[in-house]
PDB file of N, CA and C in Angstrom:
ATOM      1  N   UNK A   1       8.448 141.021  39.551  1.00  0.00           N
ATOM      2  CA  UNK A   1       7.324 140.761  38.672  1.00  0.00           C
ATOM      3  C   UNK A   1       6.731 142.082  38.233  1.00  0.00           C
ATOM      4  N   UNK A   2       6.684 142.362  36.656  1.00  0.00           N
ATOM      5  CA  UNK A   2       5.917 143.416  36.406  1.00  0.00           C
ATOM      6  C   UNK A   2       4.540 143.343  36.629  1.00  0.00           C
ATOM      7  N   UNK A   3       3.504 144.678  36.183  1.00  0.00           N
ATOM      8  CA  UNK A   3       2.056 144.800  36.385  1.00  0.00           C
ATOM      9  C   UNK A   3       1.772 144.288  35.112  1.00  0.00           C
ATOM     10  N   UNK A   4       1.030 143.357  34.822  1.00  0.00           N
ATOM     11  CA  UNK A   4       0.768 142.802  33.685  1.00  0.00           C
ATOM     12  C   UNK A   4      -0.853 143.593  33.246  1.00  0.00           C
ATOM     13  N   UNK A   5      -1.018 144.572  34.182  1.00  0.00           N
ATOM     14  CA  UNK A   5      -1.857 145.404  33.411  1.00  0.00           C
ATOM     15  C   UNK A   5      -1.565 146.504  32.745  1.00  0.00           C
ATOM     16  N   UNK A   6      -0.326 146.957  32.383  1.00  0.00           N
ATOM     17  CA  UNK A   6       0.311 147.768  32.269  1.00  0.00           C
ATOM     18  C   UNK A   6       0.552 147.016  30.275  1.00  0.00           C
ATOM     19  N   UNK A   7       0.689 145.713  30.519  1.00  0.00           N
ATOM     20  CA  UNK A   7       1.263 145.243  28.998  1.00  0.00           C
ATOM     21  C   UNK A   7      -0.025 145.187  27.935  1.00  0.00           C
ATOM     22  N   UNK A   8       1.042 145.239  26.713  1.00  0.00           N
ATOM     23  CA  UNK A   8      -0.197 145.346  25.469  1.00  0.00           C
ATOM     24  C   UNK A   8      -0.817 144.062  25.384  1.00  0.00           C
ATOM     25  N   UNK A   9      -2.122 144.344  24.677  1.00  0.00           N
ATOM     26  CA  UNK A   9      -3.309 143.156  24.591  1.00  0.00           C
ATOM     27  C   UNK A   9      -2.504 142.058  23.750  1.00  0.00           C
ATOM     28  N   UNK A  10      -1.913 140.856  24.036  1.00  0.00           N
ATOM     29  CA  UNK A  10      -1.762 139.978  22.671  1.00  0.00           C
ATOM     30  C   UNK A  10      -3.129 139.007  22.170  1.00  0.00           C
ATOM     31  N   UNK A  11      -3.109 138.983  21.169  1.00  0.00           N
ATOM     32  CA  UNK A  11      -4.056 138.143  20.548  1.00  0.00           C
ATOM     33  C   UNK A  11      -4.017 136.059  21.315  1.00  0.00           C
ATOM     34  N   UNK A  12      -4.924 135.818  21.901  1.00  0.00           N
ATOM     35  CA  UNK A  12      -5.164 134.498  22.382  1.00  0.00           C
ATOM     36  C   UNK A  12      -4.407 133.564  21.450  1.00  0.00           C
ATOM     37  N   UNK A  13      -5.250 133.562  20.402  1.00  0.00           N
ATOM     38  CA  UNK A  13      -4.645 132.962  19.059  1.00  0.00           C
ATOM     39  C   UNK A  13      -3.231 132.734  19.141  1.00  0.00           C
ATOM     40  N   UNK A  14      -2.786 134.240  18.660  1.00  0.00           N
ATOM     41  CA  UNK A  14      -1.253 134.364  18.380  1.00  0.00           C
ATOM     42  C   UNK A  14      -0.924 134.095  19.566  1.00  0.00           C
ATOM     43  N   UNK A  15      -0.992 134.126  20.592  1.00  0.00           N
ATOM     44  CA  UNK A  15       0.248 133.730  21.879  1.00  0.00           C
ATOM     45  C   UNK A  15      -0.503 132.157  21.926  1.00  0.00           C
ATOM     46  N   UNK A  16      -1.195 131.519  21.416  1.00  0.00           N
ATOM     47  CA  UNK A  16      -1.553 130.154  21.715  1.00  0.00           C
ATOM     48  C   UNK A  16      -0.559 129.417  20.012  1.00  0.00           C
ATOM     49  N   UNK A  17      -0.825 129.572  19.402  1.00  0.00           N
ATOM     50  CA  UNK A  17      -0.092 129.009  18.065  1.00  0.00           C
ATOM     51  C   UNK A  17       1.293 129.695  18.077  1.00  0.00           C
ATOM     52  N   UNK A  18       1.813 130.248  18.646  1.00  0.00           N
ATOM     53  CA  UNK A  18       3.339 130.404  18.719  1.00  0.00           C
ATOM     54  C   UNK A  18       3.866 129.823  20.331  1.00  0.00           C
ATOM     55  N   UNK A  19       2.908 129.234  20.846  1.00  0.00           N
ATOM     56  CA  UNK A  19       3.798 128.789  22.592  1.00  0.00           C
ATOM     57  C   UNK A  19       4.178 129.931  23.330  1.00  0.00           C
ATOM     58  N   UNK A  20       3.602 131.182  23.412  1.00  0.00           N
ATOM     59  CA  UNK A  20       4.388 132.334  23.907  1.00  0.00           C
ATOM     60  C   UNK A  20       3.266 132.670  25.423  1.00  0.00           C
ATOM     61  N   UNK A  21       3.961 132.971  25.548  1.00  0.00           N
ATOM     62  CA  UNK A  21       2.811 134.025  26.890  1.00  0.00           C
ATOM     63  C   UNK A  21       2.269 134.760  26.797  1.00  0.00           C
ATOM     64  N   UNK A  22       0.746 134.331  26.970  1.00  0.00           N
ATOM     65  CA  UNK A  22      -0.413 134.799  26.834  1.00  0.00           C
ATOM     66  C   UNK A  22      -0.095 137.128  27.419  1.00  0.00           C
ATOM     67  N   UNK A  23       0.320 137.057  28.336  1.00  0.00           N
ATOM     68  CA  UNK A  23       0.466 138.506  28.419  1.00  0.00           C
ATOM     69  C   UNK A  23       1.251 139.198  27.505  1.00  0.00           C
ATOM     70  N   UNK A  24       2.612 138.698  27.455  1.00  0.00           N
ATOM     71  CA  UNK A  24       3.691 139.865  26.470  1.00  0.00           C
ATOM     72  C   UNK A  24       3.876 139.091  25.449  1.00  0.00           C
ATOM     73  N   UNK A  25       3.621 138.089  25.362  1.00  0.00           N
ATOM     74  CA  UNK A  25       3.514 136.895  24.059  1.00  0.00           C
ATOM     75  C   UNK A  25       5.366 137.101  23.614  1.00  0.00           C
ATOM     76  N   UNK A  26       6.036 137.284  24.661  1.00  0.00           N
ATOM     77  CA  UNK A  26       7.283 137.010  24.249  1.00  0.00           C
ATOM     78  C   UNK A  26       7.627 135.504  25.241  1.00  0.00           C
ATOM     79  N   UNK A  27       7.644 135.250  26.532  1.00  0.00           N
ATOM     80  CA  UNK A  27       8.334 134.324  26.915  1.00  0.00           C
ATOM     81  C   UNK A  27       7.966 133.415  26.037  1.00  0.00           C
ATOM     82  N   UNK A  28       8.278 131.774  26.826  1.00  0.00           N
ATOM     83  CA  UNK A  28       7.877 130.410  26.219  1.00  0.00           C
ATOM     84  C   UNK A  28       6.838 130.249  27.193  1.00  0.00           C
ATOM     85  N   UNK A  29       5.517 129.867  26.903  1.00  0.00           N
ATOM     86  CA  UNK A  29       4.801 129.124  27.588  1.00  0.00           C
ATOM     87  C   UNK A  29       5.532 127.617  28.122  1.00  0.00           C
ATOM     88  N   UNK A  30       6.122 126.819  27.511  1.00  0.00           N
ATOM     89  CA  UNK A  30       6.129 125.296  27.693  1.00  0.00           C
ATOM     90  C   UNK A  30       7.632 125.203  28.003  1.00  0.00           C
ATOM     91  N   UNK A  31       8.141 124.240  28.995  1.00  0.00           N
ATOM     92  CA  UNK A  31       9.459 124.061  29.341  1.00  0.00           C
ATOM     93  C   UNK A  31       9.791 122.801  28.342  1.00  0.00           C
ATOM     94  N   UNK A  32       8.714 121.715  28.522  1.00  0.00           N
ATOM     95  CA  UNK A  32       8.764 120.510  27.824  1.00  0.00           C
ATOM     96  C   UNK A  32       7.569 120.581  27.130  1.00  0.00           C
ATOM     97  N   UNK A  33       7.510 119.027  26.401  1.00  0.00           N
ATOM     98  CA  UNK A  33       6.341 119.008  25.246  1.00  0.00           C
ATOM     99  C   UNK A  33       5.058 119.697  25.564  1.00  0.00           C
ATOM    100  N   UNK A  34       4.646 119.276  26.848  1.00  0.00           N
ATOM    101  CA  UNK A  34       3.071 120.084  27.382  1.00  0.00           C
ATOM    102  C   UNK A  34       3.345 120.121  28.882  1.00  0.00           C
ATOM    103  N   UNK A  35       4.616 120.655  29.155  1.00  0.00           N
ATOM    104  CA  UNK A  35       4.891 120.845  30.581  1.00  0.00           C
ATOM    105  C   UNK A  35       4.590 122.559  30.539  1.00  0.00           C
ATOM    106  N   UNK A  36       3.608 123.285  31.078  1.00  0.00           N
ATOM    107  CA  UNK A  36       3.995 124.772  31.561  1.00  0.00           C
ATOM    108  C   UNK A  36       4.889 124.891  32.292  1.00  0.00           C
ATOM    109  N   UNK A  37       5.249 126.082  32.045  1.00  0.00           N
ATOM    110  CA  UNK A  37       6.497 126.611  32.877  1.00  0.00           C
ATOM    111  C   UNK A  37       6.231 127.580  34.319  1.00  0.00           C
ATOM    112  N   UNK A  38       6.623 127.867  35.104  1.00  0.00           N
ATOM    113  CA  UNK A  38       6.826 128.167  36.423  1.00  0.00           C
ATOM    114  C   UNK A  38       6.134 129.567  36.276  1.00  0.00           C
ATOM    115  N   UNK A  39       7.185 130.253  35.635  1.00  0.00           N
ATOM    116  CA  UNK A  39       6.674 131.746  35.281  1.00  0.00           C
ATOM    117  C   UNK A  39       7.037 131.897  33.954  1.00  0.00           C
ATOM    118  N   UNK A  40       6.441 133.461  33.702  1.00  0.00           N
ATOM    119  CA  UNK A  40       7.369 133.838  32.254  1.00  0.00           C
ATOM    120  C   UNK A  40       8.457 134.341  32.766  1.00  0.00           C
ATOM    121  N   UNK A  41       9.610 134.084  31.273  1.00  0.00           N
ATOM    122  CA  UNK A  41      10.991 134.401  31.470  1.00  0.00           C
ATOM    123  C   UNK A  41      11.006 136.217  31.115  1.00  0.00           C
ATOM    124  N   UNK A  42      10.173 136.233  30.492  1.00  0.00           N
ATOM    125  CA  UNK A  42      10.089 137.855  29.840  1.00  0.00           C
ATOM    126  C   UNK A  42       9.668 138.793  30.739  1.00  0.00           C
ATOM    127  N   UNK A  43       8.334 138.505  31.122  1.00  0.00           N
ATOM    128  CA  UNK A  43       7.122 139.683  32.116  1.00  0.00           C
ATOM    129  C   UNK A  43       7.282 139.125  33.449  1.00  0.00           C
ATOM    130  N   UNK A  44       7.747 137.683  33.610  1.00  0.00           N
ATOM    131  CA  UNK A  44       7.252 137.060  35.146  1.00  0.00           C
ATOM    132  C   UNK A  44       5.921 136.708  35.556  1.00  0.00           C
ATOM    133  N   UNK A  45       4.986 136.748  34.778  1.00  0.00           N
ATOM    134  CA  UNK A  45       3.782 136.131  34.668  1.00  0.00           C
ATOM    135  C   UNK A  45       3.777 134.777  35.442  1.00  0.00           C
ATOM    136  N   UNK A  46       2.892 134.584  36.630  1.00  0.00           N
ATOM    137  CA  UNK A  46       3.481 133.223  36.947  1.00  0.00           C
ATOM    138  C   UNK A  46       2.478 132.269  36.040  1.00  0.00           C
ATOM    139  N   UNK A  47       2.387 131.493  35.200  1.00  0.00           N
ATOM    140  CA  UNK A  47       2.169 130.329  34.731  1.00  0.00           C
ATOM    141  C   UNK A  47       1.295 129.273  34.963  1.00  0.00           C
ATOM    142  N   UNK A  48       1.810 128.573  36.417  1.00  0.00           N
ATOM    143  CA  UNK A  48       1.120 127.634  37.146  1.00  0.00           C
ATOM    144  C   UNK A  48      -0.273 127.369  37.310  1.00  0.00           C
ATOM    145  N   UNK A  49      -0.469 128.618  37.287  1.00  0.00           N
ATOM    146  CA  UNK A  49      -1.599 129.317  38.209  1.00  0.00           C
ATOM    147  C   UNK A  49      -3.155 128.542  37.604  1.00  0.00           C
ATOM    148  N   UNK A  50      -3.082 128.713  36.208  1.00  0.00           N
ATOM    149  CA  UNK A  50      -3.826 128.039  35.329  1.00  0.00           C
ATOM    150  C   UNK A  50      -3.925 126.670  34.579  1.00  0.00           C
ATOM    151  N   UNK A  51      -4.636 126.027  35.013  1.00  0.00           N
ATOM    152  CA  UNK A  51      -5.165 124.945  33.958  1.00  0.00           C
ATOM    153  C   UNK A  51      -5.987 124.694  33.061  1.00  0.00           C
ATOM    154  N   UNK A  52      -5.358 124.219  31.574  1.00  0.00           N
ATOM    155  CA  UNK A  52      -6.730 124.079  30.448  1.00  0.00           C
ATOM    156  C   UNK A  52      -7.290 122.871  30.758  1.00  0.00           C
ATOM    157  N   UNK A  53      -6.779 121.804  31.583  1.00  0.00           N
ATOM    158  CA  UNK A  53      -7.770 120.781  32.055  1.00  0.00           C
ATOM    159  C   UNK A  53      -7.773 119.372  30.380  1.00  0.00           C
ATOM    160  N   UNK A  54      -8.952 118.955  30.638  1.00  0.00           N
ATOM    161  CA  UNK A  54      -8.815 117.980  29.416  1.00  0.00           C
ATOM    162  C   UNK A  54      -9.320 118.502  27.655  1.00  0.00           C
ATOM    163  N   UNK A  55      -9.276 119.487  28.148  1.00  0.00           N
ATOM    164  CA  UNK A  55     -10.276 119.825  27.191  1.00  0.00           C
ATOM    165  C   UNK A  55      -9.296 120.053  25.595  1.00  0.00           C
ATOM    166  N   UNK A  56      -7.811 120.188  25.908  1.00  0.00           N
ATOM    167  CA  UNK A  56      -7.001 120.180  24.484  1.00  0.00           C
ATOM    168  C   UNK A  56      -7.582 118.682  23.771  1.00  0.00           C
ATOM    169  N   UNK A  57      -7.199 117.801  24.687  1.00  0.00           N
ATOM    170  CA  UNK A  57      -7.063 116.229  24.489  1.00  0.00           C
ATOM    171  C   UNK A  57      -8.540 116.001  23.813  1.00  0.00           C
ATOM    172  N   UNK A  58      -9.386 116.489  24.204  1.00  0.00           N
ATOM    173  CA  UNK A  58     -10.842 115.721  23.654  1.00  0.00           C
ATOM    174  C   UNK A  58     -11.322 116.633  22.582  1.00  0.00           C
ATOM    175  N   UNK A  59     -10.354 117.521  22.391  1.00  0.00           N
ATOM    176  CA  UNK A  59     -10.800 118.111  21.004  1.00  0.00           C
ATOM    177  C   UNK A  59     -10.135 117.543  19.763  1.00  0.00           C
ATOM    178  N   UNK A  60      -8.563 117.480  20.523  1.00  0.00           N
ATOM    179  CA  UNK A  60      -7.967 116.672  19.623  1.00  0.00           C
ATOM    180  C   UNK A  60      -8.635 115.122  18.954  1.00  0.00           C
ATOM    181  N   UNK A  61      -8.699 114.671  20.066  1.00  0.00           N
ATOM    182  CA  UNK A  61      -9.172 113.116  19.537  1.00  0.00           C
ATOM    183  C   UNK A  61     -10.854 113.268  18.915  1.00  0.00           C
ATOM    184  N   UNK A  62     -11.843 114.170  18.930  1.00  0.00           N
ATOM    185  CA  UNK A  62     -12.602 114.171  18.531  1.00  0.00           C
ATOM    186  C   UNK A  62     -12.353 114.641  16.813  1.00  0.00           C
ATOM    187  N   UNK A  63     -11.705 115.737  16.696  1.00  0.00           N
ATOM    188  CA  UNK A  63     -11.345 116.089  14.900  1.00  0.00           C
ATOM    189  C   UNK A  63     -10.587 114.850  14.553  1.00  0.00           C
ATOM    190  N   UNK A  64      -9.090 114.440  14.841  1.00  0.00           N
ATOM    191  CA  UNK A  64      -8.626 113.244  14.309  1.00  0.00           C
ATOM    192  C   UNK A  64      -9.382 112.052  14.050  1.00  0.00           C
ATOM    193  N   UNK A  65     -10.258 111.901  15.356  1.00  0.00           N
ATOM    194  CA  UNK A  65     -11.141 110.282  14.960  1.00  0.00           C
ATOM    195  C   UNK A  65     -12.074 110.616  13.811  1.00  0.00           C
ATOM    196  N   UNK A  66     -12.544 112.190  13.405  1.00  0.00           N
ATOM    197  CA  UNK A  66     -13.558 112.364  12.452  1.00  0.00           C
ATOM    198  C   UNK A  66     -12.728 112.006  11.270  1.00  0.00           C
ATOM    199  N   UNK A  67     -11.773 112.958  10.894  1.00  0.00           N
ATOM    200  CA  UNK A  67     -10.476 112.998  10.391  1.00  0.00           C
ATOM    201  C   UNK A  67     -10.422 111.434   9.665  1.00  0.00           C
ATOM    202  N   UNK A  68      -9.716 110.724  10.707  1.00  0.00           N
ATOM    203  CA  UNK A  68      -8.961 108.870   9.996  1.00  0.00           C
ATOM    204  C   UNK A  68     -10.227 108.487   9.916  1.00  0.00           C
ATOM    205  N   UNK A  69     -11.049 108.355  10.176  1.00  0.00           N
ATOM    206  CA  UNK A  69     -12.323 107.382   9.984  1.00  0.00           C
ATOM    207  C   UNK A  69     -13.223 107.979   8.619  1.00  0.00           C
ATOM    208  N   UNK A  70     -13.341 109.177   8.905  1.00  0.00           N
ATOM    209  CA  UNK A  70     -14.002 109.777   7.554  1.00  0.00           C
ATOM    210  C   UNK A  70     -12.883 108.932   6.120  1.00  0.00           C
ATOM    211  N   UNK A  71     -11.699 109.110   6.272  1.00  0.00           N
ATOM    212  CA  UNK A  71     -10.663 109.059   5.596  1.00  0.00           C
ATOM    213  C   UNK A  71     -10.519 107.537   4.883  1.00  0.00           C
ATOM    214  N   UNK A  72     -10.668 106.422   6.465  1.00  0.00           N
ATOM    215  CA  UNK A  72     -10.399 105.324   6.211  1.00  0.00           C
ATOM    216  C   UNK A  72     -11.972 104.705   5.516  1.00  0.00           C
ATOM    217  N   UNK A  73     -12.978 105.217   5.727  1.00  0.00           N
ATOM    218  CA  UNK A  73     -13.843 105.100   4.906  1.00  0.00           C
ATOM    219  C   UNK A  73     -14.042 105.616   3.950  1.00  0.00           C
ATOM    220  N   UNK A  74     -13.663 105.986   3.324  1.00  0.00           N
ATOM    221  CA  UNK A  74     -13.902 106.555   1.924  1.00  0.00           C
ATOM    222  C   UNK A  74     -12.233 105.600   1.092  1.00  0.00           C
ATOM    223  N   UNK A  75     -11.270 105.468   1.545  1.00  0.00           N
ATOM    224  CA  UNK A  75     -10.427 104.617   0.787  1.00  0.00           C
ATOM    225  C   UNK A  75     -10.949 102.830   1.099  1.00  0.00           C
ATOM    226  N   UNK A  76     -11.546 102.943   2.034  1.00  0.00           N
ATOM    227  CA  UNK A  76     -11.935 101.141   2.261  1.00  0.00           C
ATOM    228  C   UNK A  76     -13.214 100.924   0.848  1.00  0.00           C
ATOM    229  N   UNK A  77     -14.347 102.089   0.740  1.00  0.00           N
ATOM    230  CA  UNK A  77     -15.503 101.536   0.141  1.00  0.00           C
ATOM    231  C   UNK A  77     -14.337 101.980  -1.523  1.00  0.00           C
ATOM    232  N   UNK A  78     -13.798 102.936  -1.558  1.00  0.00           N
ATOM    233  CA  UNK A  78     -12.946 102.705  -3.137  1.00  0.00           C
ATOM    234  C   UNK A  78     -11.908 101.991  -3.192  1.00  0.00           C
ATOM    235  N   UNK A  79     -11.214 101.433  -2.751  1.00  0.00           N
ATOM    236  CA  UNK A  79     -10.221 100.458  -3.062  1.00  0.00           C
ATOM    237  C   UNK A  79     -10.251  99.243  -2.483  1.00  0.00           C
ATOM    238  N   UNK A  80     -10.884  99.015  -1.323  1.00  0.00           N
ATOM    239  CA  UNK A  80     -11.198  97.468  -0.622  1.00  0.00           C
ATOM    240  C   UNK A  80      -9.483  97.011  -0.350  1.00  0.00           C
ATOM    241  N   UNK A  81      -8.574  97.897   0.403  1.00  0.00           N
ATOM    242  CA  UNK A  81      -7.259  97.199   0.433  1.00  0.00           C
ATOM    243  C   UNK A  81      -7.509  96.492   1.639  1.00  0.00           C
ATOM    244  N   UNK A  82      -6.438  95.613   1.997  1.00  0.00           N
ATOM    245  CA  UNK A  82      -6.245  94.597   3.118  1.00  0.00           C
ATOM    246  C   UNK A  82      -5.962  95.317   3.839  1.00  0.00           C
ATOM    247  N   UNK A  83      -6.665  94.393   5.545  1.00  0.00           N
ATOM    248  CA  UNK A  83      -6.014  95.065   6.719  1.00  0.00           C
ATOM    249  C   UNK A  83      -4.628  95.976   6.968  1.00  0.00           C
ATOM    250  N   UNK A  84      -3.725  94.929   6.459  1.00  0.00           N
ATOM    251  CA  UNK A  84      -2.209  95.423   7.093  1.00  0.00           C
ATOM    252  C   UNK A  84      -2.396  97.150   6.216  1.00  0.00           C
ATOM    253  N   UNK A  85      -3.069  97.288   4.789  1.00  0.00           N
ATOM    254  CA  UNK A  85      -2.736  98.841   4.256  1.00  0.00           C
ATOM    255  C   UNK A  85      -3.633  99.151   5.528  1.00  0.00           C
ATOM    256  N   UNK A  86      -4.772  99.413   5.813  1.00  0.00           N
ATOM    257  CA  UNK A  86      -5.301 100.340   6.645  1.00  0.00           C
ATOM    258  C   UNK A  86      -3.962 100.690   7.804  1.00  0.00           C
ATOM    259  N   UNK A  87      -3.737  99.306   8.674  1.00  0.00           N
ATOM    260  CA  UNK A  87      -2.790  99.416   9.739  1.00  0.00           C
ATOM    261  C   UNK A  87      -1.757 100.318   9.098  1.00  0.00           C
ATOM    262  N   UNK A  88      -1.136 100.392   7.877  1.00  0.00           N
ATOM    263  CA  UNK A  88       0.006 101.040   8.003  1.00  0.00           C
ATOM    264  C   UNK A  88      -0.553 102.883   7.268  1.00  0.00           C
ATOM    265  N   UNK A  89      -1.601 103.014   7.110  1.00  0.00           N
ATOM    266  CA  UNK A  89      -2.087 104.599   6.662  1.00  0.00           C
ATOM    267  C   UNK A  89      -2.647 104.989   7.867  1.00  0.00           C
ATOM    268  N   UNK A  90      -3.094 104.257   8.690  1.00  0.00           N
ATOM    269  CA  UNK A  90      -3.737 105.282   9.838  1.00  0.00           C
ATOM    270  C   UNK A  90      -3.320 105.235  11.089  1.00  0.00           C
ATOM    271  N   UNK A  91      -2.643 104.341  11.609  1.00  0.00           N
ATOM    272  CA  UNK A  91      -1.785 104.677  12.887  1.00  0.00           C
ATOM    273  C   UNK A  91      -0.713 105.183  13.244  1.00  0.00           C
ATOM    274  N   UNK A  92      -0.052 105.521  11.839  1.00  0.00           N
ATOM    275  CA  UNK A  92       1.111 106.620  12.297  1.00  0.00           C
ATOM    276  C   UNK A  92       0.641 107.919  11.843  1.00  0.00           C
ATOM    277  N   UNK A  93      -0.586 108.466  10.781  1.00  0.00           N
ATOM    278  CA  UNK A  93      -1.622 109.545  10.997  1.00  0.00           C
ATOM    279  C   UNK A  93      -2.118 109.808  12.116  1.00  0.00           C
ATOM    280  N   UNK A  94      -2.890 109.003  12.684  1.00  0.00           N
ATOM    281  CA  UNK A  94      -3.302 109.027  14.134  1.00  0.00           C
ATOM    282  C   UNK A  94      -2.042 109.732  15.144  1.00  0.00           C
ATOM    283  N   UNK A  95      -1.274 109.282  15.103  1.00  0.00           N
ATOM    284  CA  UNK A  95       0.269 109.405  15.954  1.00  0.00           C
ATOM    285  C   UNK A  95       0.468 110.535  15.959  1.00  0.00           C
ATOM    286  N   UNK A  96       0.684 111.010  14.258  1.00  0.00           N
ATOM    287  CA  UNK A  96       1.098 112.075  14.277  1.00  0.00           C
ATOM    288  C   UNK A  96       0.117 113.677  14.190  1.00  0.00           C
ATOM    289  N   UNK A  97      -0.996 113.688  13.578  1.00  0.00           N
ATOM    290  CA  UNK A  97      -2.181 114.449  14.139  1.00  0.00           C
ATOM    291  C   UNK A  97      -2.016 114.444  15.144  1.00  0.00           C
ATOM    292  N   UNK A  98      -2.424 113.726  16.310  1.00  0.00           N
ATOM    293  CA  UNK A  98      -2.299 113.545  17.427  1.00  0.00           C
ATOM    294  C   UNK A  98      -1.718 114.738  18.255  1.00  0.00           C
ATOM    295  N   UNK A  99      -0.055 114.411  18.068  1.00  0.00           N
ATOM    296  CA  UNK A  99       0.906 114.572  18.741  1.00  0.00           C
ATOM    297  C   UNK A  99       1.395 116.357  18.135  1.00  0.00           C
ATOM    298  N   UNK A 100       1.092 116.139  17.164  1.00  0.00           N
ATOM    299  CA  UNK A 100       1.339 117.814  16.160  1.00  0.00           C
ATOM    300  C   UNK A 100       0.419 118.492  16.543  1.00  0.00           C
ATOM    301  N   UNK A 101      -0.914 118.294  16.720  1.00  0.00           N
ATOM    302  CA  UNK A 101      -2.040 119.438  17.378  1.00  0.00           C
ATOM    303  C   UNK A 101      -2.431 119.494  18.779  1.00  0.00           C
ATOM    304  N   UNK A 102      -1.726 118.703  19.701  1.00  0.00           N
ATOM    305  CA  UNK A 102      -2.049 118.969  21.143  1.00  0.00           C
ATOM    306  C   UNK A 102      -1.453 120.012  21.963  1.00  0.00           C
ATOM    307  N   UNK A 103      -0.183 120.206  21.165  1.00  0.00           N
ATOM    308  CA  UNK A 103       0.389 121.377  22.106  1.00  0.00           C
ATOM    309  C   UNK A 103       0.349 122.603  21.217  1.00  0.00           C
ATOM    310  N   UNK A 104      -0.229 122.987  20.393  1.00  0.00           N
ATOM    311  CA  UNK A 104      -0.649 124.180  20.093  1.00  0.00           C
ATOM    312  C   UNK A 104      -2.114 124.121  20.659  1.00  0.00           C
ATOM    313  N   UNK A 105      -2.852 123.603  20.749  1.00  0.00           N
ATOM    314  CA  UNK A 105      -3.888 123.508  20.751  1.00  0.00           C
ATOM    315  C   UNK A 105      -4.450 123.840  22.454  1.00  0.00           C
ATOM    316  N   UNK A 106      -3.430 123.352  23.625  1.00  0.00           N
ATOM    317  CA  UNK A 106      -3.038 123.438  24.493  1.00  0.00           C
ATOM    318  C   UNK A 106      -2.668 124.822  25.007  1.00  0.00           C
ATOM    319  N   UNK A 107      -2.386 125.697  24.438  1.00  0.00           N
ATOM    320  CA  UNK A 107      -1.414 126.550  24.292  1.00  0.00           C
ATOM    321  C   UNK A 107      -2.852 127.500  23.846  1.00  0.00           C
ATOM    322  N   UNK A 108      -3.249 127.660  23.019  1.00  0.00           N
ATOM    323  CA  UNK A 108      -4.393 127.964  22.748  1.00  0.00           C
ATOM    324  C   UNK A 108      -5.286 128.117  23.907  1.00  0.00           C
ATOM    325  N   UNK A 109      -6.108 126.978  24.229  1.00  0.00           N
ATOM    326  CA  UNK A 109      -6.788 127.086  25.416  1.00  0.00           C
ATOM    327  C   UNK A 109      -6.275 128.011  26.590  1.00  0.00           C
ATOM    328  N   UNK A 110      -4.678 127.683  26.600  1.00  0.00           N
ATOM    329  CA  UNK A 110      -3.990 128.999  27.983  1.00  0.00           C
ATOM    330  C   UNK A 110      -4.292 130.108  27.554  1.00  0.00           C
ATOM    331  N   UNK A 111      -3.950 130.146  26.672  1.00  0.00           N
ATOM    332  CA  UNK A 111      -4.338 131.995  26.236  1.00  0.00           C
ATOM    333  C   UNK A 111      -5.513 132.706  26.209  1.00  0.00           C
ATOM    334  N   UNK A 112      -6.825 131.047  26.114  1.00  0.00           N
ATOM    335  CA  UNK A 112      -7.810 131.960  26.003  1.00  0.00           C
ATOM    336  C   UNK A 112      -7.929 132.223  27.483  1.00  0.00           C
ATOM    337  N   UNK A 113      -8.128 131.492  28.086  1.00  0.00           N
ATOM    338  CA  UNK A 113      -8.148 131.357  30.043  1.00  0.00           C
ATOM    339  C   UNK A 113      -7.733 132.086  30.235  1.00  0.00           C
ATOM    340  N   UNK A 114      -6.421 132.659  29.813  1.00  0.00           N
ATOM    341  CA  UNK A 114      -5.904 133.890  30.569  1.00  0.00           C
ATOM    342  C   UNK A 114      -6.388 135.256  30.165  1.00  0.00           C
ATOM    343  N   UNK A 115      -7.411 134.968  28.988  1.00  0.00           N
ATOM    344  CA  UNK A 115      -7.882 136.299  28.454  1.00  0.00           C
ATOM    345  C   UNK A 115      -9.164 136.666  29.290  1.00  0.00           C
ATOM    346  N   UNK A 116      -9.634 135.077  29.527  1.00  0.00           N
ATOM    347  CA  UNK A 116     -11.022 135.445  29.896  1.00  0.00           C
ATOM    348  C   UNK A 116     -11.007 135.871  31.414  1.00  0.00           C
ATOM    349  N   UNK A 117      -9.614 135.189  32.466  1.00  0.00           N
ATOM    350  CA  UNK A 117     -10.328 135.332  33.565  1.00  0.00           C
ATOM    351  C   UNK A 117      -9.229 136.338  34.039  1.00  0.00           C
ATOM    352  N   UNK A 118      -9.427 137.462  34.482  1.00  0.00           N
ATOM    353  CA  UNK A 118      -8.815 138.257  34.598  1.00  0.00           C
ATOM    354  C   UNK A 118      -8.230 138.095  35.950  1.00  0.00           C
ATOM    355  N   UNK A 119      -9.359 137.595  37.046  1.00  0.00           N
ATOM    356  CA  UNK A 119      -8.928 137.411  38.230  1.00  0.00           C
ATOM    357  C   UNK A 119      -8.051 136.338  38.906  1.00  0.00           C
ATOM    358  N   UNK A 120      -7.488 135.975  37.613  1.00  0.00           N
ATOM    359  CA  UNK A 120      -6.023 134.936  37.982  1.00  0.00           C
ATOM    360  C   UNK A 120      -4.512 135.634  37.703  1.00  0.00           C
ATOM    361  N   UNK A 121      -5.142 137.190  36.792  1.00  0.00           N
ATOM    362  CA  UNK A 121      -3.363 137.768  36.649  1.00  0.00           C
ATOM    363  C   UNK A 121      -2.830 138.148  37.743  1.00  0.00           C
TER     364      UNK A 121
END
């Protein structure tokens, strides 16, 4: 394992919106969809160590529900379509918002954690 005080600063951001590791922002953060990985493959950073907890998830579902609902209200009071259109415009939006911003978003939160708390490198 290298001294990960020794490596250059990466940006939270950038190692959170590319999946990389928060220290050398080269490994992969994620083995699977929102599985962390053990260590980094690059620096050896171990990984584990940290949790972002719930806090990807309730950001997510808080912008999306603003998101489809802002959305589905404003096409319900101008067009008045039937149930089944709502059912078929906003639950595979939902799905896919969803599922497209949790693991960057995820990924994000690691990077900032690992920026802020120093006493976990």
């Amino acid at each position: 394992m290298t001294d990960q005080g020794d490596a250059l600063p990466v940006s939270p951001l950038t190692a959170g919106l590319t999946s990389r590791c928060p220290c050398c922002g080269k490994g992969k953060l994620f083995v699977g969809f929102l599985q962390v990985a053990e260590t980094c493959t690059s620096c050896g950073l171990e990984l584990k160590v940290r949790d972002t907890g719930d806090g990807p998830a309730v950001f997510v579902v808080l912008f999306v529900g603003a998101l489809v609902v802002s959305a589905a209200l404003i096409v319900e009071v101008s067009y008045q379509p039937p149930f089944w259109v709502h059912a078929l415009l906003w639950i595979p939006l939902i799905f896919a918002l969803s599922l497209g911003l949790l693991r960057p978003l995820k990924a994000v939160f690691y990077a900032i954690n690992y920026a802020r708390r120093p006493d976990l490198r």
